[in-house]
Protein backbone atom coordinates (compact mmCIF):
# COMPACT_ATOMS: atom_id res chain seq x y z
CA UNK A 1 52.18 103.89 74.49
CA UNK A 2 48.19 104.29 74.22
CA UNK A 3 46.04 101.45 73.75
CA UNK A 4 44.48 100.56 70.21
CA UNK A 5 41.38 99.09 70.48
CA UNK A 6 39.96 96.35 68.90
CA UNK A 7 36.54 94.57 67.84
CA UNK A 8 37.60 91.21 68.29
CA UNK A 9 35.69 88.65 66.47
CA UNK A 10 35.95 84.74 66.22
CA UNK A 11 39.01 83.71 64.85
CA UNK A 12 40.05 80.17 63.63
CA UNK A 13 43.47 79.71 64.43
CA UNK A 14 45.19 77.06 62.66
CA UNK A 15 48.63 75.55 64.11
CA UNK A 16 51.74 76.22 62.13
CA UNK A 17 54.63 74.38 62.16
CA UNK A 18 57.63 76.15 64.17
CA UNK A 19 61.44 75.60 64.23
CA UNK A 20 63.27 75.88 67.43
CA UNK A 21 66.43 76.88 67.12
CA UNK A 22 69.52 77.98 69.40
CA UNK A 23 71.82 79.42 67.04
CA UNK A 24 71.85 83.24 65.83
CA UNK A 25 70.65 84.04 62.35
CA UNK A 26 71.01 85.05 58.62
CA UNK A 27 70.11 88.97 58.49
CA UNK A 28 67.99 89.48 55.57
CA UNK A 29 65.37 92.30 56.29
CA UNK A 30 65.41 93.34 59.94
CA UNK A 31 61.41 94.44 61.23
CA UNK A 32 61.95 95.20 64.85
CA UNK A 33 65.39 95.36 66.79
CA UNK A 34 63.39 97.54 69.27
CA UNK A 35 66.60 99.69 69.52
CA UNK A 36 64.64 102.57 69.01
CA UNK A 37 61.96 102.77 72.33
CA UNK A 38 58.82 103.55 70.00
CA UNK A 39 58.83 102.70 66.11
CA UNK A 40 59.83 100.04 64.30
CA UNK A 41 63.32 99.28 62.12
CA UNK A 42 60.61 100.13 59.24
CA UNK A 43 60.02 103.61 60.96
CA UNK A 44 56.10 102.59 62.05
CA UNK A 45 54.20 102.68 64.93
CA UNK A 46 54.48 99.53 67.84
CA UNK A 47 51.97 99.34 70.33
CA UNK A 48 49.26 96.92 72.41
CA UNK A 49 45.70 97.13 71.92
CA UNK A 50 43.01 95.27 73.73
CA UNK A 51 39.42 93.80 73.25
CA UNK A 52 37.91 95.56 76.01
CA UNK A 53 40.01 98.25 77.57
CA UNK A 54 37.63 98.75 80.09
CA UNK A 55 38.14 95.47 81.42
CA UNK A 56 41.23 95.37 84.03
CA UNK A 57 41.63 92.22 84.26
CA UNK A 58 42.70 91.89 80.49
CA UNK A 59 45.36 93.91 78.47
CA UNK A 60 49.15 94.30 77.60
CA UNK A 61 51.88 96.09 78.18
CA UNK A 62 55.03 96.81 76.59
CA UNK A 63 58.39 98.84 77.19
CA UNK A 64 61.75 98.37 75.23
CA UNK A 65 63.95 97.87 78.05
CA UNK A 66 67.78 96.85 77.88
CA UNK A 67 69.09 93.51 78.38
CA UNK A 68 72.68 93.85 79.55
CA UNK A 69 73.07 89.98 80.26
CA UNK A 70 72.65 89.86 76.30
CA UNK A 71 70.83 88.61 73.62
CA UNK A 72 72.63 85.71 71.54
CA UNK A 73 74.06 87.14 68.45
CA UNK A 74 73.80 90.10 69.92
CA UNK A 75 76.72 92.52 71.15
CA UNK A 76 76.37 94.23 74.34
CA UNK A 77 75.31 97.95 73.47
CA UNK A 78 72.82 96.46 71.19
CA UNK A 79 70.75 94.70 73.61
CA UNK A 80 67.43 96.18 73.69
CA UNK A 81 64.28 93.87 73.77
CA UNK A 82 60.97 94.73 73.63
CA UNK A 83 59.30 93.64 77.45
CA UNK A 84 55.69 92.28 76.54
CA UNK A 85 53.25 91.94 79.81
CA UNK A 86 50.23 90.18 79.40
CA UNK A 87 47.07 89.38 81.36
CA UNK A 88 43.47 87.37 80.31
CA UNK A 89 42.49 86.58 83.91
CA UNK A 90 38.91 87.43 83.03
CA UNK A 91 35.78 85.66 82.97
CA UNK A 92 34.80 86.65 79.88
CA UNK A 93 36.21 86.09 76.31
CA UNK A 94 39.69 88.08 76.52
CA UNK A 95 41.85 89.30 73.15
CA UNK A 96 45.15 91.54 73.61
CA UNK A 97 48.31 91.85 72.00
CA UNK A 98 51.03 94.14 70.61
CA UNK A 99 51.10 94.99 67.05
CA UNK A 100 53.65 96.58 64.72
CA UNK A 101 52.37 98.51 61.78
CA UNK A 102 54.08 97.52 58.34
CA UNK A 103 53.95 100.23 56.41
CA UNK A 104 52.61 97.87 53.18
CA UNK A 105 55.54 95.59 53.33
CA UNK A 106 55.54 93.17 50.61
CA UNK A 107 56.21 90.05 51.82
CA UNK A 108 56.13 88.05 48.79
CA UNK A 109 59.92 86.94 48.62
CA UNK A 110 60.15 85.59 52.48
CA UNK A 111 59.91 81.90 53.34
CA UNK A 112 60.38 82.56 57.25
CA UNK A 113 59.73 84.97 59.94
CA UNK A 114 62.17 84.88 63.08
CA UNK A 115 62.96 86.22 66.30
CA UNK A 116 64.26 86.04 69.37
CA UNK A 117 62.28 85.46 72.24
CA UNK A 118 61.98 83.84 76.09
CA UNK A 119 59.57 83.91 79.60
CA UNK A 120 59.88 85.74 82.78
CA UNK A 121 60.72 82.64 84.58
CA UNK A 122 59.77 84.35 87.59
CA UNK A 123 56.55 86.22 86.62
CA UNK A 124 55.50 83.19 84.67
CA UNK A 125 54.48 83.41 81.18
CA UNK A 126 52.21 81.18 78.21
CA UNK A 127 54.60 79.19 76.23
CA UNK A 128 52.19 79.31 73.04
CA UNK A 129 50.38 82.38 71.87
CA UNK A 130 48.74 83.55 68.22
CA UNK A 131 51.20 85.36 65.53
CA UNK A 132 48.83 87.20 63.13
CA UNK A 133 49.66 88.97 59.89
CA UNK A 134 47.47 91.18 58.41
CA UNK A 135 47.56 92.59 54.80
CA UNK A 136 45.85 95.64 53.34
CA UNK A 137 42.70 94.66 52.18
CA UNK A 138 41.95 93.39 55.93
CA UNK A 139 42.66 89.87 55.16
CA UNK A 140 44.93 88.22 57.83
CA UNK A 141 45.80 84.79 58.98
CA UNK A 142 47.10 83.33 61.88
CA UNK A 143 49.51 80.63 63.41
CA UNK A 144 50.01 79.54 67.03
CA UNK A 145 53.71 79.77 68.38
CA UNK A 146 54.67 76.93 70.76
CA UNK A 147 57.59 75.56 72.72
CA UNK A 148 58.51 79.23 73.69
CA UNK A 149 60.86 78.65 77.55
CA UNK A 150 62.70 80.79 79.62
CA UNK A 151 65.83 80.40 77.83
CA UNK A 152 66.36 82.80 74.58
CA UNK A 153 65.32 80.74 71.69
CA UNK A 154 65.47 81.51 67.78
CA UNK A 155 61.33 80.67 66.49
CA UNK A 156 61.56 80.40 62.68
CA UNK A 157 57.73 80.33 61.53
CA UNK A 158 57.51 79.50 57.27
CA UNK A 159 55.48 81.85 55.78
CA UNK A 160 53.42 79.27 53.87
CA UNK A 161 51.90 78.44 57.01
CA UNK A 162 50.60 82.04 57.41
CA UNK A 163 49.26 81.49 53.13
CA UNK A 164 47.88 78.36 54.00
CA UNK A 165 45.68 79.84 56.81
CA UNK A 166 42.91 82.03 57.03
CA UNK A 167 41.68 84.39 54.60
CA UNK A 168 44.94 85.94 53.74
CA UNK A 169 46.74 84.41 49.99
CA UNK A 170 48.14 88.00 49.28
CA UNK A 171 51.30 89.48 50.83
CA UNK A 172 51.93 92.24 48.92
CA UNK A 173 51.06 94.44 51.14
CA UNK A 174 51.58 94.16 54.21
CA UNK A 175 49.51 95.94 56.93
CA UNK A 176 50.29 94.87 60.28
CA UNK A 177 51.85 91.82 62.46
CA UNK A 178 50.24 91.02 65.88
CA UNK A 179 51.42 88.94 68.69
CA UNK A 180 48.23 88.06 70.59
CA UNK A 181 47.33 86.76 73.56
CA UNK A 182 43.56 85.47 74.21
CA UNK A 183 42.45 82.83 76.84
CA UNK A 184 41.68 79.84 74.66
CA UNK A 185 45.03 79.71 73.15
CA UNK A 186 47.58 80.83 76.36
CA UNK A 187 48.42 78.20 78.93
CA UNK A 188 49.42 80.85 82.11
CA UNK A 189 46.49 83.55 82.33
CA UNK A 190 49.27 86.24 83.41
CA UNK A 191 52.54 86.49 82.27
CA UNK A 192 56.01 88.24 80.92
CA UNK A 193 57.84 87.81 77.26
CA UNK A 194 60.68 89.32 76.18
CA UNK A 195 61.11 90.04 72.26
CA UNK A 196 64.11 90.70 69.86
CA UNK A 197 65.04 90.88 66.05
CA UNK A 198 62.05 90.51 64.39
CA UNK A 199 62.81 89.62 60.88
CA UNK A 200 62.07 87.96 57.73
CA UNK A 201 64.07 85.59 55.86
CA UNK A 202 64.82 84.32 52.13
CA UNK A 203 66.27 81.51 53.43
């Protein structure tokens, strides 16, 4: 998957409050199950993008990879997780992330986004990075995920966090959700995530 690249411009990125939990979950509208290796449940484009691709010592990665020891909720020949690889060992100011194109989603009737997600205990990876949701005017707003481990965990984020942040009041239409990594916010420069069930909830 190619690079997108970004400007990236100061950013003011308020703390949301995040649930923690260890217990599978309501399906309600499914955005990424990253059972197919290269577009989303919502048939769009997933991919990583960086500030400054000429910069090597910044950027992300990603490959859907299985995960035969299993997901929780998850049966066995569904276990496919999207692998995220991440690096902002730079001097300079460093932005990168993976995105997933929504296709003008409305968003309107969701109180919570959720997924799955743990750390490469043995790479190492951040246990708090930026979740950023972007709608199609160009508005977006942003919340910082914390408490992630190297366990599979369940991160419910309410989506008045996301209205009471940033630019963005209007969900409408949806343009794109980023997971982003930049060198203010991460607390391990270098580092491994794994991804699953992306969704949004009513509940």
């Amino acid at each position: 998957m190619g690079k997108k690249v970004r400007i990236a411009g100061s950013a003011l990125f308020f703390l949301c409050m995040t649930f923690i939990l260890n217990t599978s979950f309501a399906k309600d509208f499914l955005i990424a199950s990253f059972e197919s290796a290269h577009v989303s449940d919502l048939g769009t484009e997933m991919g990583t993008w960086s500030s400054n691709p000429l910069d090597t010592s910044q950027g992300t990665t990603m490959e859907v990879i299985p995960m035969y020891y299993g997901v929780p909720g998850k049966k066995a020949a569904d276990n496919h997780v999207v692998k995220i690889t991440y690096k902002v060992a730079t001097n300079g100011p460093a932005f990168n992330g993976f995105y997933i194109m929504l296709n003008h989603l409305d968003l309107t009737p969701y109180k919570n986004m959720s997924m799955m997600i743990k750390g490469d205990a043995d790479y190492g990876f951040t246990t708090k990075f930026t979740i950023t949701l972007t709608n199609s005017t160009g508005r977006r707003s942003s919340c910082v995920l914390k408490g992630i481990t190297s366990d599979w965990q369940l991160v419910s984020i309410p989506m008045q966090g996301f209205r009471a942040s940033g630019t963005m009041r209007d969900m409408s239409s949806m343009l794109e959700m980023d997971i982003t990594f930049d060198g203010m916010t991460v607390d391990n420069k270098n580092g491994i995530l794994y991804v699953d069930e992306i969704k949004v909830s009513t509940d």
